[in-house]
Protein backbone atom coordinates (compact mmCIF):
# COMPACT_ATOMS: atom_id res chain seq x y z
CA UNK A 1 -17.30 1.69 -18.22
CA UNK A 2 -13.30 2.49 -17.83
CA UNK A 3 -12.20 5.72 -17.59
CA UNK A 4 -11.06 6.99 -21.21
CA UNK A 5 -7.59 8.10 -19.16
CA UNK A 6 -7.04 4.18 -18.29
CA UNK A 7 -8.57 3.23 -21.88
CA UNK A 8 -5.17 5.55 -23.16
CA UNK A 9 -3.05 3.58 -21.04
CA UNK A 10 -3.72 0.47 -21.91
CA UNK A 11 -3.33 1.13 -25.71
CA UNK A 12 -0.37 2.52 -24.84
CA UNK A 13 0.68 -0.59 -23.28
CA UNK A 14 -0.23 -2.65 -26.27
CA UNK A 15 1.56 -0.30 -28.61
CA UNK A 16 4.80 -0.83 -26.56
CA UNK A 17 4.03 -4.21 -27.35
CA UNK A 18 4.34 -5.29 -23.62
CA UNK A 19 4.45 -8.68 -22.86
CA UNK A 20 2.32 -10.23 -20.08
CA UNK A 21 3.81 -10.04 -16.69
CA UNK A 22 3.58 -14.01 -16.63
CA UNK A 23 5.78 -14.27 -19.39
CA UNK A 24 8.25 -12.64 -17.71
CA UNK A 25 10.82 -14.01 -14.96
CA UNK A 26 10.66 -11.66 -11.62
CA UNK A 27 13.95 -9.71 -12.77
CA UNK A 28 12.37 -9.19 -15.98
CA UNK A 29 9.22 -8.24 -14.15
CA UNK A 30 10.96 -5.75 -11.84
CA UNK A 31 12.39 -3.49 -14.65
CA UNK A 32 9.35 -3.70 -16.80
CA UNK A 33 7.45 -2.52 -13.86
CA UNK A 34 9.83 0.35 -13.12
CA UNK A 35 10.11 1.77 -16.69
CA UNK A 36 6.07 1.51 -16.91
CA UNK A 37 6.07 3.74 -13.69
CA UNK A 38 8.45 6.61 -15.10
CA UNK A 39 6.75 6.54 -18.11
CA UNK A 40 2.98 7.05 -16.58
CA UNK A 41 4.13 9.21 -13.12
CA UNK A 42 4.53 12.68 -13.90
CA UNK A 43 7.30 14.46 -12.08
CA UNK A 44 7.58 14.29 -7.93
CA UNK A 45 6.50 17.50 -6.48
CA UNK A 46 9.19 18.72 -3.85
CA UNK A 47 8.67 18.17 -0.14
CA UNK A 48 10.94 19.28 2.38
CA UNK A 49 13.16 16.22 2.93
CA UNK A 50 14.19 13.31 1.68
CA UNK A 51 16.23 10.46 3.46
CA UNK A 52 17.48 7.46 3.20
CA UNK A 53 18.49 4.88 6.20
CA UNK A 54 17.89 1.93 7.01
CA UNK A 55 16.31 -0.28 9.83
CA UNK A 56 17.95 -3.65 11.64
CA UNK A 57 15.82 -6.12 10.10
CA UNK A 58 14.99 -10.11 10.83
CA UNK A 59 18.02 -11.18 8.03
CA UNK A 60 19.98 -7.95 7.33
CA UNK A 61 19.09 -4.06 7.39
CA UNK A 62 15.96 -2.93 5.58
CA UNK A 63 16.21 0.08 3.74
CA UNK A 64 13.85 2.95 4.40
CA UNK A 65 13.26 6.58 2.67
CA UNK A 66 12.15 9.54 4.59
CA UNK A 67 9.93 12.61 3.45
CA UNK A 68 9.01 14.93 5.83
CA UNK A 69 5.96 17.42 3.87
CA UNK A 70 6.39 20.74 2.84
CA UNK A 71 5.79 23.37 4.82
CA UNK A 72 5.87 22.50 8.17
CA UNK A 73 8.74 23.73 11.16
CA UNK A 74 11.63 21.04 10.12
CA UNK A 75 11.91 20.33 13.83
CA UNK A 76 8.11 19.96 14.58
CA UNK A 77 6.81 16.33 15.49
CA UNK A 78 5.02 15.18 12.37
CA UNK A 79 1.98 12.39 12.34
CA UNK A 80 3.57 9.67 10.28
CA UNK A 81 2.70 7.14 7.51
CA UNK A 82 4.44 4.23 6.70
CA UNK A 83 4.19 3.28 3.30
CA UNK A 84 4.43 -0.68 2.11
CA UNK A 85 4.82 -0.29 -1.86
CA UNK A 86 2.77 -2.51 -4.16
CA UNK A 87 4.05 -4.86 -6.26
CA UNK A 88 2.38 -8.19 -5.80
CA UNK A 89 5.32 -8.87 -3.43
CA UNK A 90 7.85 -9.54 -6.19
CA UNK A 91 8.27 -6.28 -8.08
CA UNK A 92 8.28 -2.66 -6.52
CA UNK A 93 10.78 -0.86 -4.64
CA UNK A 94 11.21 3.16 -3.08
CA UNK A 95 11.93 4.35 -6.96
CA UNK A 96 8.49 3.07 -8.14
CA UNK A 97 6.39 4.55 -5.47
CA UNK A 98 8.40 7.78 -4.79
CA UNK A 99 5.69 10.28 -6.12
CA UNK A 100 2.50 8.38 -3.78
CA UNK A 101 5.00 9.05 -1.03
CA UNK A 102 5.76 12.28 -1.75
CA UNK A 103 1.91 13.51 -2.50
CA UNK A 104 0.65 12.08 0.31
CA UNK A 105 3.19 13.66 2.46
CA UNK A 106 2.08 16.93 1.15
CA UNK A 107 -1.52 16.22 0.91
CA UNK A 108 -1.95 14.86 4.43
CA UNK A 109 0.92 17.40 5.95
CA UNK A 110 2.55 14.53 7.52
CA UNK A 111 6.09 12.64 7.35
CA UNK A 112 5.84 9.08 5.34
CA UNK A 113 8.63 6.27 5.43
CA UNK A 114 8.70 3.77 2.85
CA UNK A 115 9.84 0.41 3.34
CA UNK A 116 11.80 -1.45 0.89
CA UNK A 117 10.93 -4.64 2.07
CA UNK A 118 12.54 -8.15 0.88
CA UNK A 119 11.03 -9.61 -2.55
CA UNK A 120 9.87 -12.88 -3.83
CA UNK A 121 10.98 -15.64 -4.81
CA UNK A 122 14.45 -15.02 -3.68
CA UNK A 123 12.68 -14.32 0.15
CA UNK A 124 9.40 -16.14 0.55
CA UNK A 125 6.78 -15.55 2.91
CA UNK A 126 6.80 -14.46 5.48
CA UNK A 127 10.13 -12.61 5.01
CA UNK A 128 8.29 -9.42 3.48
CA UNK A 129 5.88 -9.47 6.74
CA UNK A 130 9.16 -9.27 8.91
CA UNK A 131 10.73 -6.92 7.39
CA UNK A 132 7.43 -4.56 7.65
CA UNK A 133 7.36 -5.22 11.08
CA UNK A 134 11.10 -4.42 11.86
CA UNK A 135 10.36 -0.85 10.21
CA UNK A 136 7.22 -0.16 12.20
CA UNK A 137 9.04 -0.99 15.30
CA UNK A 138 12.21 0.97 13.99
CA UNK A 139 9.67 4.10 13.29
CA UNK A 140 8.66 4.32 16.68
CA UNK A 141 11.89 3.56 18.62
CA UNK A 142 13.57 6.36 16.40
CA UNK A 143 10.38 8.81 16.70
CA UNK A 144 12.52 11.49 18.36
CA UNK A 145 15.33 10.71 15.86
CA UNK A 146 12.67 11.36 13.11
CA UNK A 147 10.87 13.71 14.40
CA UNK A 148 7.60 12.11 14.21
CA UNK A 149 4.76 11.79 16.62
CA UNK A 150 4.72 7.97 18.20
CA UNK A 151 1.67 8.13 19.44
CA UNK A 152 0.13 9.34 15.76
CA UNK A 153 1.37 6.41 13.46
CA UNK A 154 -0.26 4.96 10.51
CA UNK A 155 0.16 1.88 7.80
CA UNK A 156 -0.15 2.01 4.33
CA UNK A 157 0.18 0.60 1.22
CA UNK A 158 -1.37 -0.06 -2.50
CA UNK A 159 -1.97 -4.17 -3.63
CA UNK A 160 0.63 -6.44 -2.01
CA UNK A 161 1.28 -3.56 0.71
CA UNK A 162 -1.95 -3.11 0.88
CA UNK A 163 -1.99 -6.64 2.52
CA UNK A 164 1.19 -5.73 4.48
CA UNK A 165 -0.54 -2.58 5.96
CA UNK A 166 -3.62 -4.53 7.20
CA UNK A 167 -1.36 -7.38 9.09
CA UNK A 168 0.87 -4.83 10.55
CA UNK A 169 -2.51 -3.44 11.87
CA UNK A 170 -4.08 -6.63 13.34
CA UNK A 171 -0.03 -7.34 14.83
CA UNK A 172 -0.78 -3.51 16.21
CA UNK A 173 -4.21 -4.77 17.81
CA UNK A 174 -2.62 -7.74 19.12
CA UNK A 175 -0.19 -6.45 20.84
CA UNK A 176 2.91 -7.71 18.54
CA UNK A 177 3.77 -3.97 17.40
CA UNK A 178 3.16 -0.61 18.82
CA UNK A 179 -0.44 0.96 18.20
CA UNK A 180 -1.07 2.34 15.39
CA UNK A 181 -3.96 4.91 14.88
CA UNK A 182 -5.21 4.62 11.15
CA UNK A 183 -4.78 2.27 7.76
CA UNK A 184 -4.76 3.21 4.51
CA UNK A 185 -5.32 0.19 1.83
CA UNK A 186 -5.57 0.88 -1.68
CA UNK A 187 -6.97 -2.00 -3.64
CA UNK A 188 -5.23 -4.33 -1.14
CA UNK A 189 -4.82 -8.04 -1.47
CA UNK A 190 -6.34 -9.71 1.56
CA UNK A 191 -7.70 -13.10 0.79
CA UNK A 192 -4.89 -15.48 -1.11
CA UNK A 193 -7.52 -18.33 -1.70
CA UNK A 194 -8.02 -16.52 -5.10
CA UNK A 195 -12.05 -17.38 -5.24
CA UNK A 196 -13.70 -13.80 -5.67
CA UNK A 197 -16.02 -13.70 -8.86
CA UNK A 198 -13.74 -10.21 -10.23
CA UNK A 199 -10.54 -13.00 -10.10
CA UNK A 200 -12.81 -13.87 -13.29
CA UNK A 201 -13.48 -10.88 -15.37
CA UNK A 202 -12.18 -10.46 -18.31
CA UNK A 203 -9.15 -8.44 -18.14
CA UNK A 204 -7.33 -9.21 -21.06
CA UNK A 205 -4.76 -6.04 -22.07
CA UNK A 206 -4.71 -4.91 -18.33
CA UNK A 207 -2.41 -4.74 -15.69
CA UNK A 208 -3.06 -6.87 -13.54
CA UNK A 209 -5.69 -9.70 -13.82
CA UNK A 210 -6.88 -13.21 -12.11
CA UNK A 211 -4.20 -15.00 -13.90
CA UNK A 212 -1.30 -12.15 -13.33
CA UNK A 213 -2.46 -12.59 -9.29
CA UNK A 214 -1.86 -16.21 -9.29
CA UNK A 215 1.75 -15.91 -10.44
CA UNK A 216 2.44 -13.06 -7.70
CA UNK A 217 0.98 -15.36 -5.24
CA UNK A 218 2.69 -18.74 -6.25
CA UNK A 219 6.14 -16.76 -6.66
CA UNK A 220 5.10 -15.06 -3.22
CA UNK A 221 5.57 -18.94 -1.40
CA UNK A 222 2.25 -19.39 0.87
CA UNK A 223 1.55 -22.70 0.29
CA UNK A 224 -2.02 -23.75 -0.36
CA UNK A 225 -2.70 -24.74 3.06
CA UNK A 226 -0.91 -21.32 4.18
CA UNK A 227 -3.23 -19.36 1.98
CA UNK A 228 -5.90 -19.05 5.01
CA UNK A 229 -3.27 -17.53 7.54
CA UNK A 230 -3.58 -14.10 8.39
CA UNK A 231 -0.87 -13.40 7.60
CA UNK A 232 -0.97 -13.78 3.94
CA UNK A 233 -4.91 -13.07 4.18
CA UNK A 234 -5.58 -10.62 6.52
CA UNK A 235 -9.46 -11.41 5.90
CA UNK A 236 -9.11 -14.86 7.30
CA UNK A 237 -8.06 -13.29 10.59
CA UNK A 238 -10.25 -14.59 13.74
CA UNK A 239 -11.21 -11.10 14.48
CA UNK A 240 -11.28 -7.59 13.27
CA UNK A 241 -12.66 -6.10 16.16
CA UNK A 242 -10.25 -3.57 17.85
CA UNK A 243 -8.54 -2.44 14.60
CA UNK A 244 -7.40 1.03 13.77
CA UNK A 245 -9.96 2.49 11.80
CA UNK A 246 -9.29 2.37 7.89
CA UNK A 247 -9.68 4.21 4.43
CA UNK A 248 -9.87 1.28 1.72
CA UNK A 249 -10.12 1.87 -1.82
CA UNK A 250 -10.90 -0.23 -4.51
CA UNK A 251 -11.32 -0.25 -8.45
CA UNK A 252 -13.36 -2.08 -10.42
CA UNK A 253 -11.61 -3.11 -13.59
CA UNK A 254 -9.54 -5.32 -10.72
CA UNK A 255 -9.33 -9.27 -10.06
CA UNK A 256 -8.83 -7.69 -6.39
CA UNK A 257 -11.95 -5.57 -6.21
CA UNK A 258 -14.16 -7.93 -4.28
CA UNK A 259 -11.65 -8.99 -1.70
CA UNK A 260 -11.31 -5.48 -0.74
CA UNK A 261 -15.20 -4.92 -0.57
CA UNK A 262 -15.46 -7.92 1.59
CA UNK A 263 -12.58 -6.01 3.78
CA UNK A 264 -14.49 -3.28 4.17
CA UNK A 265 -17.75 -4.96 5.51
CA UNK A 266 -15.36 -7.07 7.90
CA UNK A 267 -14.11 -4.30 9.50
CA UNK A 268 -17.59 -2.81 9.53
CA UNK A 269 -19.20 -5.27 10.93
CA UNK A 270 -16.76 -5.68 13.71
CA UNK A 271 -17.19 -2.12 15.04
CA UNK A 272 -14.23 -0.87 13.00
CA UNK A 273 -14.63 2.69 11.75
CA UNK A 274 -14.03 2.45 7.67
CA UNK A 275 -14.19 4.78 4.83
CA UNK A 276 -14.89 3.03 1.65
CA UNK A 277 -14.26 4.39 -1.61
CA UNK A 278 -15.15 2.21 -5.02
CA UNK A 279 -14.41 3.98 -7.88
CA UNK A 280 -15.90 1.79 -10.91
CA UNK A 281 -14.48 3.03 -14.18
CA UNK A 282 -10.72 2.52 -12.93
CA UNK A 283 -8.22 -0.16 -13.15
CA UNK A 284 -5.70 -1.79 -10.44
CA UNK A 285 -2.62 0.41 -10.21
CA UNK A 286 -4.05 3.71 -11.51
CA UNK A 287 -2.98 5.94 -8.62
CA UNK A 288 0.99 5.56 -9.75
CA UNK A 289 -0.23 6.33 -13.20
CA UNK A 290 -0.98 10.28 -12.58
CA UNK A 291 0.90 11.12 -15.69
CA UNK A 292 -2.09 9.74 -17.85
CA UNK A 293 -5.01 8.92 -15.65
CA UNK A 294 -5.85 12.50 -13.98
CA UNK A 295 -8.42 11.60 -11.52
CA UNK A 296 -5.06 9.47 -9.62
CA UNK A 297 -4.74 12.85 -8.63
CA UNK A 298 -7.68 13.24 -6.71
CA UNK A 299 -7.63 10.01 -5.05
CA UNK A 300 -4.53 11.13 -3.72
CA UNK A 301 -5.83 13.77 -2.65
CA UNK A 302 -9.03 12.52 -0.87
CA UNK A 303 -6.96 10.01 0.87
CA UNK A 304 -4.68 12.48 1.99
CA UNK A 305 -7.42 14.31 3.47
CA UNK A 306 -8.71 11.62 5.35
CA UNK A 307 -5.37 10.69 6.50
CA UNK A 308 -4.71 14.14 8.06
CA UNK A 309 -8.24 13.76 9.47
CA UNK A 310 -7.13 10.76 11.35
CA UNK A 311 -3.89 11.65 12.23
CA UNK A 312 -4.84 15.18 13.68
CA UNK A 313 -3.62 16.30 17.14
CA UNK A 314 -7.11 14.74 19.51
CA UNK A 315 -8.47 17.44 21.87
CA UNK A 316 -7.36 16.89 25.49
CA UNK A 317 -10.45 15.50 27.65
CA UNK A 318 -9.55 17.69 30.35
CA UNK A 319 -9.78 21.01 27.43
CA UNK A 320 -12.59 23.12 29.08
């Protein structure tokens, strides 16, 4: 059953008379996308700051935005999320995600920085997994700068960054970026081979189904023989053992909803600690839809939760 919230949405989407994202080129895509969002997000609660700046990046700066939560000292070293928008890797950007960023800030009382990485098809993979990894290196380095903790960092994102948070965790694990202590994937994208049974529900009307998938991926660039690196499917990786531990969430009116269950026992059965959180009667993309579908709001909030959890001070071994 879908939640009656997303059931409004998606009427209201036929009433607009939207045309399927594959019959749209990836400019048309990208402002389609970004009047959807300020239509369906309600307004963005204040936090204390916002920034932008930018980090060096593998083929030009990056741009980044700041938010440092309400509340706390402005000096104080924060915990820190950094946030990879969704977007299937081609649509997306620091506009369409601004009021995740700025709830989870305030719901998990720590700073977030979202990344603006490069977009297909103008930059193929693995430009958009570069640019990631410039900004988590860039976060730490600048850690003072920001006033964030270093040694409290976490990864994030919803669909395609989704999929960017989970390889800038195994590059964390392996050494190729500096540790990070949690991940937070909503409905993430982790296996491009496209061959779950939910890429074959019937999702006719919704935002994002099988078919909508396999245009993100093909205008994403990993070749067919890519399509098993981890890089573009974290799943595929040799190991998960030795990851940060993880909060995944998936929804099951999604073409992505098995890949992310199979995430979830991967991790689990490599000793990683994971929270998983199904929640059946929604759809992919409800949690920037807030305006409409109310329980977006406490998703947000249980995954804030959990991220404070994980990114809380730990108690010194040598406390007595």
């Amino acid at each position: 059953m879908l939640d009656p919230d997303a059931r409004t949405v998606l009427d209201l989407m036929k009433a607009a008379g939207r045309p399927a994202m594959t019959a749209l080129s990836p400019l048309e895509a990208r402002e389609a996308y970004r009047s959807s969002r300020r239509a369906l997000g309600p307004d963005a609660p204040d936090v204390a700051l916002v920034e932008n700046f930018s980090a060096p990046g593998p083929s030009g700066v990056v741009p980044l935005r700041y938010y440092r939560p309400a509340g706390p000292d402005e000096l104080a070293p924060l915990p820190c999320l950094i946030y990879f928008h969704g977007g299937g890797w081609v649509i997306g950007d620091l506009e369409t995600h601004d009021y995740v960023c700025r709830r989870l800030a305030n719901a998990a009382g720590c700073a977030v920085v979202a990344v603006d990485y490069r977009l297909a098809p103008e930059h193929v993979f693995p430009a958009a997994v570069d640019d990631c990894a410039a900004a988590v290196r860039f976060v730490v380095d600048n850690a003072r700068r920001l006033h964030v903790d270093p040694a409290r960092i976490a990864v994030g994102g919803d669909s395609a960054g989704g999929n960017l948070a989970a390889v800038m965790a195994l590059m964390a694990r392996d050494g190729d970026l500096p540790p990070l202590v949690y991940q937070l994937l909503i409905y993430p994208a982790v296996d491009m081979r496209d061959a779950w049974p939910s890429y074959a529900m019937n999702l006719d009307g919704f935002p994002l189904t099988g078919e909508t998938m396999r245009w993100f991926i093909d205008h994403y660039g990993v070749s067919r023989q890519d399509r098993a690196d981890w890089r573009a499917s974290p799943l595929h990786a040799p190991s998960h053992a030795g990851l940060a531990p993880a909060f995944i969430l998936t929804a099951g009116h999604d073409p992505l909803a098995d890949e992310g269950a199979a995430y979830a026992r991967a991790l689990e059965k490599a000793g990683v600690r994971a929270t998983y959180l199904h929640m059946s009667d929604q759809m992919h993309g409800f949690i920037t839809m807030s305006k409409v579908v109310r329980v977006a709001e406490a998703a947000l909030d249980i995954m804030g939760g959990a991220l404070s959890r994980a990114l809380a001070p730990q108690p010194s071994r040598d406390a007595s």
